[in-house]
N, C-alpha and C. Protein backbone atom coordinates (compact mmCIF):
# COMPACT_ATOMS: atom_id res chain seq x y z
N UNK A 1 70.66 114.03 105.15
CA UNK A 1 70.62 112.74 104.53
C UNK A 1 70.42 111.63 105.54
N UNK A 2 70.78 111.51 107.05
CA UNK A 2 70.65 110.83 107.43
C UNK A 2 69.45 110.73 108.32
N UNK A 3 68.82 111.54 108.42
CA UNK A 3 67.61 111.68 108.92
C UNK A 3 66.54 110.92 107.83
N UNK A 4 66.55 111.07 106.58
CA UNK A 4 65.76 110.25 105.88
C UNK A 4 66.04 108.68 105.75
N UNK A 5 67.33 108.32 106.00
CA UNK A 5 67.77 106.81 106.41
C UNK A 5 67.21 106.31 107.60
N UNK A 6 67.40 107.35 108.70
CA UNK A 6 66.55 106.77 109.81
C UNK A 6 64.80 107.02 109.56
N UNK A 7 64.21 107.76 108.81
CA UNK A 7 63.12 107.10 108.89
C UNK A 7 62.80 106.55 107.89
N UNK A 8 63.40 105.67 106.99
CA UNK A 8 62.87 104.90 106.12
C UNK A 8 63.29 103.56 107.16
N UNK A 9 64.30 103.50 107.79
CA UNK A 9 64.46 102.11 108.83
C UNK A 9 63.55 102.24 109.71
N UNK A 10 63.06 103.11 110.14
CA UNK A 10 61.43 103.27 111.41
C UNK A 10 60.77 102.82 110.41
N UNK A 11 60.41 103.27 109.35
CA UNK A 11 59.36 102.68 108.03
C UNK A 11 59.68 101.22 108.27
N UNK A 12 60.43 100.42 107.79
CA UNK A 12 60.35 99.64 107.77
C UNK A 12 60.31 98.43 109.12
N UNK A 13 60.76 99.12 110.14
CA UNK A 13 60.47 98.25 111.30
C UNK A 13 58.65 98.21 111.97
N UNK A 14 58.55 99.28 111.67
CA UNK A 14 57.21 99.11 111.62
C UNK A 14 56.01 98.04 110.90
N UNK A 15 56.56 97.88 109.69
CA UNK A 15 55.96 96.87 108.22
C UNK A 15 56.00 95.94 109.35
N UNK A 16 57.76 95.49 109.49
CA UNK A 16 58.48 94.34 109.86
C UNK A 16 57.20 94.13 111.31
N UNK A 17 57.05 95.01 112.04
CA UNK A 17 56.30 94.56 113.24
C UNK A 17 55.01 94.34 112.77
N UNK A 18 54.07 94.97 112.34
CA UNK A 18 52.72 94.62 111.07
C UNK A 18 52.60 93.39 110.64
N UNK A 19 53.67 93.01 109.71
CA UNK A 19 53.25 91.39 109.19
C UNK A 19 54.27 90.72 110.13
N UNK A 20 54.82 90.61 111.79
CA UNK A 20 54.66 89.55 112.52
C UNK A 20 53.60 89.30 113.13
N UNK A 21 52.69 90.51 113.54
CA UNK A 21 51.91 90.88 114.40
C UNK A 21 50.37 89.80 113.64
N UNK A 22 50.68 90.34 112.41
CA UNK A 22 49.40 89.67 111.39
C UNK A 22 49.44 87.98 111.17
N UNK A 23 50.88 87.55 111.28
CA UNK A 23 51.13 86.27 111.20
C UNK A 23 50.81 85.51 112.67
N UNK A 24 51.17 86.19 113.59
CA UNK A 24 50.83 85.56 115.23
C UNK A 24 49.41 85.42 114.51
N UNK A 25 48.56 86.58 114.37
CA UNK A 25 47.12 86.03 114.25
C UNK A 25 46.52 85.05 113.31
N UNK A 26 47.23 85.04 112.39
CA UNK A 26 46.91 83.93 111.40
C UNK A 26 47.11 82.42 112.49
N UNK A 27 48.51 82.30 112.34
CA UNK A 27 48.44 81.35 113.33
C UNK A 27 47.58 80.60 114.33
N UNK A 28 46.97 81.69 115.35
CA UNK A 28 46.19 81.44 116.12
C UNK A 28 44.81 81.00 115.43
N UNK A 29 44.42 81.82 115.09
CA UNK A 29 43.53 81.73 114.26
C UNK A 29 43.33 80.06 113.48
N UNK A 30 44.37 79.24 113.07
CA UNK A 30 44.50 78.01 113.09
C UNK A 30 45.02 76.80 113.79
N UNK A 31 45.16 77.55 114.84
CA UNK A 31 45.58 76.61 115.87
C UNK A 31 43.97 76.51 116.45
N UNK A 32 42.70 77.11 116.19
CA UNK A 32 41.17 77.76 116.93
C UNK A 32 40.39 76.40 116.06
N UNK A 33 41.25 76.90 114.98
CA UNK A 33 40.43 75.92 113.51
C UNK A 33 40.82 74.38 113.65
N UNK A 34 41.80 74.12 114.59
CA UNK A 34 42.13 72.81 114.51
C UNK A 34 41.70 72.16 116.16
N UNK A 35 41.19 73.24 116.97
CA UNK A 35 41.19 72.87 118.01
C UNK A 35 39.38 72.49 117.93
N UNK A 36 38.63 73.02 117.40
CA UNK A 36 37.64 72.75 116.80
C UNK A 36 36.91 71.17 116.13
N UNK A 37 38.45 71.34 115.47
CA UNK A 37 37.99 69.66 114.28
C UNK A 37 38.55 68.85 115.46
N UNK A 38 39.14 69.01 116.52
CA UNK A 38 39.36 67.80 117.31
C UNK A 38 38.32 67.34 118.42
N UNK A 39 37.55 68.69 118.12
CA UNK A 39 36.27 68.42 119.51
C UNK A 39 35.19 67.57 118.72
N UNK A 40 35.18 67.69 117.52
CA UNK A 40 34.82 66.76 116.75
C UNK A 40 34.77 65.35 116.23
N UNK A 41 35.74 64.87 116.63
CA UNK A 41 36.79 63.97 116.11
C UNK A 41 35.80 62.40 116.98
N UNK A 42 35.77 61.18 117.26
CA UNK A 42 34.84 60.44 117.80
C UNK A 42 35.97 59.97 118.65
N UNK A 43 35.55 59.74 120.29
CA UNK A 43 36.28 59.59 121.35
C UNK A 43 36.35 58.25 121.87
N UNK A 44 35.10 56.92 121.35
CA UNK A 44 35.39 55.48 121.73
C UNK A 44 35.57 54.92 120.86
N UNK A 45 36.07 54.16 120.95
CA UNK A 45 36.35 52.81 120.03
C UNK A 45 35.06 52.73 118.70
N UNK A 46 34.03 52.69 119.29
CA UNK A 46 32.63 51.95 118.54
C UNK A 46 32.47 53.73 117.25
N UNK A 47 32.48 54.44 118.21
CA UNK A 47 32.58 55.87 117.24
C UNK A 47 33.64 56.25 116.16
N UNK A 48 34.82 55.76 116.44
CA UNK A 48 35.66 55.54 115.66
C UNK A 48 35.36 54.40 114.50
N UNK A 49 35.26 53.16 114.64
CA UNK A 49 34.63 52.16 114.26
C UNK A 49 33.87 52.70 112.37
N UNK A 50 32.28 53.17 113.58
CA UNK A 50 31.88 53.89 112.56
C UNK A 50 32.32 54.71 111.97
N UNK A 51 32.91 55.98 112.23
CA UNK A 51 33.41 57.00 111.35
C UNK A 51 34.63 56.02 109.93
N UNK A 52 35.04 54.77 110.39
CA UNK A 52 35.88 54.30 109.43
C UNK A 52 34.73 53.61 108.09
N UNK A 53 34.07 52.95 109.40
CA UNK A 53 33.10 52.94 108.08
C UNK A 53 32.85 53.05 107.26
N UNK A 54 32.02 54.65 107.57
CA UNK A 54 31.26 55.30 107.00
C UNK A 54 32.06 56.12 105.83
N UNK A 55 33.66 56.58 106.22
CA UNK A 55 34.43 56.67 104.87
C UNK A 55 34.98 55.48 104.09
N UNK A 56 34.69 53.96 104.45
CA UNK A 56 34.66 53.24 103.10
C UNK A 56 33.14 53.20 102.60
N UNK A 57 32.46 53.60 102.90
CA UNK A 57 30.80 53.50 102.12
C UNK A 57 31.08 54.84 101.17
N UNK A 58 31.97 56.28 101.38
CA UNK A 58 31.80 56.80 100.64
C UNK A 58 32.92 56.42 99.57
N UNK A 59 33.94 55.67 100.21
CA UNK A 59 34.87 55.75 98.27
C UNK A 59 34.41 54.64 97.84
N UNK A 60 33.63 53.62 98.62
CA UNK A 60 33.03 52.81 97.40
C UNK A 60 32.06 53.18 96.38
N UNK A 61 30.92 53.64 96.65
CA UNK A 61 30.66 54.71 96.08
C UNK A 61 31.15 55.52 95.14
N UNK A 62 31.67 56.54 95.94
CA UNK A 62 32.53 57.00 94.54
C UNK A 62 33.34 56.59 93.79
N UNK A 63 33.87 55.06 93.69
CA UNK A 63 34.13 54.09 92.73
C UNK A 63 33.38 53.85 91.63
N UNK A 64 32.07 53.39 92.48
CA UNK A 64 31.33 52.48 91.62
C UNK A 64 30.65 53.57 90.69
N UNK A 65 30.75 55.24 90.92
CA UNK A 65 30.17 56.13 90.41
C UNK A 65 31.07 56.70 89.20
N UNK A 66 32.66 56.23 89.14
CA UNK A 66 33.81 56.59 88.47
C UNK A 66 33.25 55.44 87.03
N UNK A 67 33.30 54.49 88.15
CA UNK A 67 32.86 52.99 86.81
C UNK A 67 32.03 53.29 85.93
N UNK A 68 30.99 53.49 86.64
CA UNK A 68 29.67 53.99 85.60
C UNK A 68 29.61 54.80 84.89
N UNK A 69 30.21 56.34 85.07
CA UNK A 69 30.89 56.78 84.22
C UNK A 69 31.52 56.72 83.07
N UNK A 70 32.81 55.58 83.31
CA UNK A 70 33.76 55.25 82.63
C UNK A 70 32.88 54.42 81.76
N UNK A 71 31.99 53.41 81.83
CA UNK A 71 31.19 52.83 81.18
C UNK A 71 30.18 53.48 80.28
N UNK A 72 29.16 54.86 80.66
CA UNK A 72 28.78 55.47 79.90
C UNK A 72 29.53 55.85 78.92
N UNK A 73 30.87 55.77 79.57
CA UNK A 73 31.86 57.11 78.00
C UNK A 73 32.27 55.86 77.02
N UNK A 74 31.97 54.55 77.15
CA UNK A 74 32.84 53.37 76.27
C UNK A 74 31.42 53.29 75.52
N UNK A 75 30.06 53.59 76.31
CA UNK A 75 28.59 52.77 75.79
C UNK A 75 28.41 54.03 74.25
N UNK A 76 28.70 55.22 74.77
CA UNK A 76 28.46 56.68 73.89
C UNK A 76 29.65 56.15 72.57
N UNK A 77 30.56 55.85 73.22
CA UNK A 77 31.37 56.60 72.14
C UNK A 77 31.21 56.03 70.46
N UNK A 78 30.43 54.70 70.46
CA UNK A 78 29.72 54.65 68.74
C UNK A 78 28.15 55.37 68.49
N UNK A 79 28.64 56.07 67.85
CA UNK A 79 27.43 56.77 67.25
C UNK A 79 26.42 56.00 66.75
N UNK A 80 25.04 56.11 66.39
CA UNK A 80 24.08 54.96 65.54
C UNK A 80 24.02 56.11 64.21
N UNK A 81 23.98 55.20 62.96
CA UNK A 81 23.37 55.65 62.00
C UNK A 81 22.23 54.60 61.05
N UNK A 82 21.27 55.62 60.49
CA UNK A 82 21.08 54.86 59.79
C UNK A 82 21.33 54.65 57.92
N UNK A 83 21.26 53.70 57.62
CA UNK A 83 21.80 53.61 56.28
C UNK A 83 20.63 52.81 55.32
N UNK A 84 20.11 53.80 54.40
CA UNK A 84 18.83 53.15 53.28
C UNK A 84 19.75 52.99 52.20
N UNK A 85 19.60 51.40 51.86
CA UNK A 85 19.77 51.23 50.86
C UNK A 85 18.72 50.78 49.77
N UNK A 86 18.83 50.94 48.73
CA UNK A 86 17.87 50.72 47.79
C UNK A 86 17.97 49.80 46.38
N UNK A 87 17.82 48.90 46.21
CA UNK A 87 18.05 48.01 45.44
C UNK A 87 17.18 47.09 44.52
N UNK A 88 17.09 46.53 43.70
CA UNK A 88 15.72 45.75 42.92
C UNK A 88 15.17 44.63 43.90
N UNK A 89 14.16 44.60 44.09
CA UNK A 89 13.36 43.62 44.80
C UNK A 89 14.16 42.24 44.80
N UNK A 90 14.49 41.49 43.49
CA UNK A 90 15.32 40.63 43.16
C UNK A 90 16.53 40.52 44.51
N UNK A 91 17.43 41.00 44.57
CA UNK A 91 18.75 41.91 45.52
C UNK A 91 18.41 41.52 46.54
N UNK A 92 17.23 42.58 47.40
CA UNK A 92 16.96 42.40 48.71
C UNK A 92 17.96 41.86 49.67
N UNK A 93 17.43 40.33 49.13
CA UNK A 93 18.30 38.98 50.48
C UNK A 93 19.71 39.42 50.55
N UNK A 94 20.37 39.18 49.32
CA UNK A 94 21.49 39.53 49.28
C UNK A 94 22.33 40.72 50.47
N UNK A 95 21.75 41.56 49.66
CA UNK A 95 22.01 43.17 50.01
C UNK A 95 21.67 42.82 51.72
N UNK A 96 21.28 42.34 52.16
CA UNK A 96 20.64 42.21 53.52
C UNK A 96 21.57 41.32 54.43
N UNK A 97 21.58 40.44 54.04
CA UNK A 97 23.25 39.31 53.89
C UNK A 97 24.12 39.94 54.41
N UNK A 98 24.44 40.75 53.51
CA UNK A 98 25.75 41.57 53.20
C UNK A 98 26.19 42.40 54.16
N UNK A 99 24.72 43.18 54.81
CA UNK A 99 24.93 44.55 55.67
C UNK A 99 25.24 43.50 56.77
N UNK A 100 24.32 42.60 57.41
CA UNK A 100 24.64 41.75 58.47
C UNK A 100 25.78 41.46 58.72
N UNK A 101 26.90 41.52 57.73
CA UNK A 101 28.49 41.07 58.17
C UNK A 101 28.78 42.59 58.82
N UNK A 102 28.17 43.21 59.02
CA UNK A 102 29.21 44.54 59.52
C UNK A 102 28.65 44.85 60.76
N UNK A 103 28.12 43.72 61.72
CA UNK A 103 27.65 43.97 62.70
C UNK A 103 25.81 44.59 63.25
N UNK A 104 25.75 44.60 61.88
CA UNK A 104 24.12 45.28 61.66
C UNK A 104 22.93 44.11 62.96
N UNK A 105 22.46 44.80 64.14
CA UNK A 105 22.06 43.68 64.55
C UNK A 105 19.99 44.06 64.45
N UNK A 106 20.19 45.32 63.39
CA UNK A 106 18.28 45.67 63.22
C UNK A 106 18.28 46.02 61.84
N UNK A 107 17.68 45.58 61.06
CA UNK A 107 17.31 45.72 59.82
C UNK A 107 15.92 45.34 59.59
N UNK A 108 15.53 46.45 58.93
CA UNK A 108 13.88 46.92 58.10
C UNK A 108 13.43 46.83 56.80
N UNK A 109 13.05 45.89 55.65
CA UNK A 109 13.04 45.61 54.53
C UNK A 109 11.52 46.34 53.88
N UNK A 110 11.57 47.06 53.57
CA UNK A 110 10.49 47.56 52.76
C UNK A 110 10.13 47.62 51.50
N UNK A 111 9.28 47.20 51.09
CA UNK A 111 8.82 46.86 49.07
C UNK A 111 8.61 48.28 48.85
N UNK A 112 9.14 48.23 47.72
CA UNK A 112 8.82 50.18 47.07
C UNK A 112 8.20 49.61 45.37
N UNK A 113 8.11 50.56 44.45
CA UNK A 113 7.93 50.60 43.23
C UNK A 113 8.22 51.84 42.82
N UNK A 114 9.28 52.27 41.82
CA UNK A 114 10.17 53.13 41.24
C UNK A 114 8.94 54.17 40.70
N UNK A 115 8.89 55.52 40.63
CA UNK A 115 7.97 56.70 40.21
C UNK A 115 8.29 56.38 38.66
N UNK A 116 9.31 56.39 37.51
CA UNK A 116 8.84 56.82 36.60
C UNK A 116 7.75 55.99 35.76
N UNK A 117 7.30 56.39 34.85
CA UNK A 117 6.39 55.73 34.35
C UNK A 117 6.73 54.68 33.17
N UNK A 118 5.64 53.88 32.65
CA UNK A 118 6.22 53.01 31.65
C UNK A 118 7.25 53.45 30.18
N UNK A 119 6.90 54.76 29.75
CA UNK A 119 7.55 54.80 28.55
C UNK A 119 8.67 55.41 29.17
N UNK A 120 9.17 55.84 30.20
CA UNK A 120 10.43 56.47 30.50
C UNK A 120 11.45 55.20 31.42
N UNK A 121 10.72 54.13 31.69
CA UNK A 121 11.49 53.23 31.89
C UNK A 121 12.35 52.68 30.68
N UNK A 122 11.03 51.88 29.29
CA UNK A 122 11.64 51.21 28.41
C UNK A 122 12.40 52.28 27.54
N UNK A 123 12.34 53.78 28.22
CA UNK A 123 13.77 54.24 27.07
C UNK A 123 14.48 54.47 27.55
N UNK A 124 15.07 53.57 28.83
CA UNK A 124 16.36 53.95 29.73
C UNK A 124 16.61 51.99 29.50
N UNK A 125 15.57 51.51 29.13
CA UNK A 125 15.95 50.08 29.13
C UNK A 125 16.13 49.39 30.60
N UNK A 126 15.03 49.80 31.26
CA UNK A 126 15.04 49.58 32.78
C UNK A 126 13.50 48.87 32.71
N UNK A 127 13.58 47.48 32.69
CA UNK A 127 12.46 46.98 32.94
C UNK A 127 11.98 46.61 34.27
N UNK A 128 12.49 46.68 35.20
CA UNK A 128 12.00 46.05 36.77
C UNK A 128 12.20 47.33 37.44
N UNK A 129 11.12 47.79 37.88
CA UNK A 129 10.77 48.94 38.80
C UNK A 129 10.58 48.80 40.06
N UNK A 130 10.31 47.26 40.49
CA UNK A 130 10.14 46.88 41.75
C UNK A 130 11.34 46.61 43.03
N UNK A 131 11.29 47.72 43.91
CA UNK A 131 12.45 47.81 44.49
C UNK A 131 11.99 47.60 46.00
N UNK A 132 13.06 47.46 46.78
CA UNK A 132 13.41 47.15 47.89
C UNK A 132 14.24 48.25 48.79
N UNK A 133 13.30 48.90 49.93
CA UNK A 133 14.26 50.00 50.89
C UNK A 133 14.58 49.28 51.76
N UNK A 134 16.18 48.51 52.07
CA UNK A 134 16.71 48.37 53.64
C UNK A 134 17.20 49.29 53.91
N UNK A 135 16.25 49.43 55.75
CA UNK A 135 16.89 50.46 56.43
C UNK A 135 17.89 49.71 57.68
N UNK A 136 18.75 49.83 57.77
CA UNK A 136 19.61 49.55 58.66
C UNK A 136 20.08 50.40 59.89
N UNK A 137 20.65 49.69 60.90
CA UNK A 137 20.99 50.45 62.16
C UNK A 137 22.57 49.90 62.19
N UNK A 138 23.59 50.85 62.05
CA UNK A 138 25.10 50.73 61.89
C UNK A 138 25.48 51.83 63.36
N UNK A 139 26.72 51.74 63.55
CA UNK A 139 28.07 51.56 64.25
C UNK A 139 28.03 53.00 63.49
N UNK A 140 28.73 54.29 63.44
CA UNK A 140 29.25 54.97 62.73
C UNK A 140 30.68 54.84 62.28
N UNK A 141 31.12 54.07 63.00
CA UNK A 141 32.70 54.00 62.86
C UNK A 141 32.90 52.42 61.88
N UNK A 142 31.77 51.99 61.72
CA UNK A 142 31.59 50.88 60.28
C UNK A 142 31.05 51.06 59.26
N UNK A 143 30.47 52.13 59.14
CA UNK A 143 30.05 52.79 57.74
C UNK A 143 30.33 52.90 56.76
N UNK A 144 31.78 53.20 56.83
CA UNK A 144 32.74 53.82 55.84
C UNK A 144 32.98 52.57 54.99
N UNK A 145 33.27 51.77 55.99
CA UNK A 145 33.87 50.09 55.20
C UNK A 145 32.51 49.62 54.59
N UNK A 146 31.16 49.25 55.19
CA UNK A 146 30.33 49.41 54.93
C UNK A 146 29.85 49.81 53.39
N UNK A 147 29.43 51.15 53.24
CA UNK A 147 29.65 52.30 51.72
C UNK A 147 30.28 51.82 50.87
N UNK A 148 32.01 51.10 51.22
CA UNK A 148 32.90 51.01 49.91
C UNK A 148 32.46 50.02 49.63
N UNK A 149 32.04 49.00 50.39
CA UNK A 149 31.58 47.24 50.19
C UNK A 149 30.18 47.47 48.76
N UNK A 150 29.06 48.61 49.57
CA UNK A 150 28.07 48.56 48.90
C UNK A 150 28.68 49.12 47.48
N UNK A 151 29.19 49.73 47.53
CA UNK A 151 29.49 50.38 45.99
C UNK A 151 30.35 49.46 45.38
N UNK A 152 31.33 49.08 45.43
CA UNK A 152 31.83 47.97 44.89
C UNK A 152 31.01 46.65 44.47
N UNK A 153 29.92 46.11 45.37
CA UNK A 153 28.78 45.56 44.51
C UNK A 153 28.16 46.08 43.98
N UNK A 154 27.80 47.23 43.67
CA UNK A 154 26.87 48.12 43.03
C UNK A 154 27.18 47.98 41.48
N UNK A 155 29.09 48.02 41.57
CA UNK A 155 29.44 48.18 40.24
C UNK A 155 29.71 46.83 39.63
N UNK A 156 29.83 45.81 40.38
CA UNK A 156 30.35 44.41 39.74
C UNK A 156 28.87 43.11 39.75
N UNK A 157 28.05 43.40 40.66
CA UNK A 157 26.73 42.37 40.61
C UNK A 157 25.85 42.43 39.12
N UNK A 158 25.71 41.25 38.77
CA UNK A 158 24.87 41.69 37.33
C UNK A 158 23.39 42.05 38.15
N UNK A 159 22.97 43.19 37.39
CA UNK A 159 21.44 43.91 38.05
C UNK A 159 21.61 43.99 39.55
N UNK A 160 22.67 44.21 40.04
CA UNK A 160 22.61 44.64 41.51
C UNK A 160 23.30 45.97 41.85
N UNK A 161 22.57 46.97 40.62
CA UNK A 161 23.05 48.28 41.46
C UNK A 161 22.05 48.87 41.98
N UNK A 162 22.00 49.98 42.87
CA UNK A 162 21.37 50.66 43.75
C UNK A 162 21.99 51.59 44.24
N UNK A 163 21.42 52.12 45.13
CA UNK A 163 21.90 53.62 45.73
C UNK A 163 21.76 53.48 47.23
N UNK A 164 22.77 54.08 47.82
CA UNK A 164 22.70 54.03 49.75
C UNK A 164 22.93 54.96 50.42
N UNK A 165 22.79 55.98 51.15
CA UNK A 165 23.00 57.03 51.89
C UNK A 165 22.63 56.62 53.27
N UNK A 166 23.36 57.73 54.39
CA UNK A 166 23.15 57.79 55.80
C UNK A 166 22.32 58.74 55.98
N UNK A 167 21.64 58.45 56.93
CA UNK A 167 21.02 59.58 58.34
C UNK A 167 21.63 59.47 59.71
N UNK A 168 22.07 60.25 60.16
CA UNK A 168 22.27 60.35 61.77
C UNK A 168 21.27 59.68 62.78
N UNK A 169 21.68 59.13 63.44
CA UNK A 169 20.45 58.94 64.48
C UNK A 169 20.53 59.74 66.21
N UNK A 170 19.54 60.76 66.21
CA UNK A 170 20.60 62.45 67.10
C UNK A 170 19.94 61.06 68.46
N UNK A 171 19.07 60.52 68.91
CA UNK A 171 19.04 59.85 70.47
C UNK A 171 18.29 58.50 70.31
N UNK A 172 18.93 57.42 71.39
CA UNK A 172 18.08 56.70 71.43
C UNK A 172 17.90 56.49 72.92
N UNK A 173 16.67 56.24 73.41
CA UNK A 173 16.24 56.09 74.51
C UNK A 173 16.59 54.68 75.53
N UNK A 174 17.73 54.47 76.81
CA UNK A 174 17.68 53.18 77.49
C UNK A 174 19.57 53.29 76.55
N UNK A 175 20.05 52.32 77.66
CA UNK A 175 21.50 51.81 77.50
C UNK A 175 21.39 50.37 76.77
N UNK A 176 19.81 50.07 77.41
CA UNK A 176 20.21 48.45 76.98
C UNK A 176 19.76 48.38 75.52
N UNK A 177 18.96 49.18 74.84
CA UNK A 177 18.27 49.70 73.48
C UNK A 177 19.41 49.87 72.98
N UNK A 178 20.29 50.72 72.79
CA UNK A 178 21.35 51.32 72.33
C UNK A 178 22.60 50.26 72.38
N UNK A 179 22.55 49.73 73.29
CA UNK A 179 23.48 48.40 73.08
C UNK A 179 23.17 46.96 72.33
N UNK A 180 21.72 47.27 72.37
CA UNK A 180 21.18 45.79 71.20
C UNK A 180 21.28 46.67 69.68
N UNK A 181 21.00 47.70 69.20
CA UNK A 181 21.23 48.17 68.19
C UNK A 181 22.77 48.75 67.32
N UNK A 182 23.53 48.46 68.59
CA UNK A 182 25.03 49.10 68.29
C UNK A 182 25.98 47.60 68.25
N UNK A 183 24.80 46.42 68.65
CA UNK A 183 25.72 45.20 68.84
C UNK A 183 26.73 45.03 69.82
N UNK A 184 26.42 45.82 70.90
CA UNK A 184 27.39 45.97 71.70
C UNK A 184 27.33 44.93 73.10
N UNK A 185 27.40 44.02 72.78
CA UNK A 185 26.95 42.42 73.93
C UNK A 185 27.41 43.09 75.01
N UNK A 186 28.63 43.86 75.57
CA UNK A 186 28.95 43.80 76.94
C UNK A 186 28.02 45.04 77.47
N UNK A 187 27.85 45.94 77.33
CA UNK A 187 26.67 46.42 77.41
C UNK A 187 25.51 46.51 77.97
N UNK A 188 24.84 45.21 76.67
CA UNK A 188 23.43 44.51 77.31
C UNK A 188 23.80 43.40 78.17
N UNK A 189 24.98 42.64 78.55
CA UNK A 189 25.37 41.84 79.88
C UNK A 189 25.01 43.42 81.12
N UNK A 190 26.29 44.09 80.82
CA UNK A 190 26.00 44.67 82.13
C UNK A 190 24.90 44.94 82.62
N UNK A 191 23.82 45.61 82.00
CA UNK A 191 22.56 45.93 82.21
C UNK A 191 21.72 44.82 82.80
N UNK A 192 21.99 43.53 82.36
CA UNK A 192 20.94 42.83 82.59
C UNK A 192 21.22 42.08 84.33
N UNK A 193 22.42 42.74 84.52
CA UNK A 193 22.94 42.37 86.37
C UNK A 193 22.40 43.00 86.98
């Protein structure tokens, strides 16, 4: 029995000598790595100087690269949609009016004339066929208020109902484009510095 005690303690003085032996070299090994970065290091005044420099040119930089960033993620984060509404020629102004309070800063007015024909109008008792498509450029996150506004006139205007749906708008090209269409003034300031 005691012969296997003594060599499990040789076992282990051995390890024990292994990982000091491995740690001296680590050591050294970074004492090589540091003796290195000091031969490196700039030895006059004027070299020093520069090297200070030259690390404020890079965190300004990578400031002004954090900013811009941070600015892309505020310019993205309203979506554009667009929103056709459709209404009797009569309407139009109104209806046009109306979208403008919600920040709308592009709107497209187009004359239409309704498909059905004369005898399927006068048996719905729909005499004015002449309609009006605004297409609008909205905020996605004003839509909603937007929609309830239009439908709520839809149901209370005498002869001012109509119909309105969205489209997505998947890109628009330029920050400063996207900020005149999203109404977004600080935006098109920054850009224009």
């Amino acid at each position: 029995m005691e012969s296997k005690k003594k060599r499990e303690k040789r076992i282990k003085e051995r390890v024990a000598a292994k990982v000091a032996q491995k740690l001296e070299e680590l050591k050294q090994l970074r004492e090589e790595k540091h003796e290195k970065h000091r031969k490196h290091e700039p030895k006059t005044k004027a070299a020093k100087a520069v090297k200070t420099k030259v690390e404020k040119v890079k965190t300004d930089v990578k400031k002004r690269a954090e900013k811009r960033s941070a600015q892309k993620n505020t310019v993205t984060e309203d979506r554009l949609e667009l929103l056709f509404t459709i209404v009797n020629r009569n309407k139009g102004e109104y209806y046009t009016d109306l979208l403008q309070s919600f920040d709308v800063n592009m709107q497209v007015m187009a004359l239409g004339y309704g498909t059905a024909n004369e005898k399927m109008l006068s048996a719905f008792g729909l005499d004015d066929s002449d309609k009006v498509v605004i297409i609008s450029v909205m905020q996605q996150r004003k839509l909603a208020d937007a929609l309830r506004t239009l439908e709520e006139k839809f149901q209370t205007i005498k002869n001012g109902k109509g119909i309105a749906y969205t489209v997505p708008m998947s890109s628009v090209i330029g920050t400063l484009i996207f900020g005149f269409l999203s109404n977004n003034r600080k935006a098109v300031k920054e850009n224009d510095k």
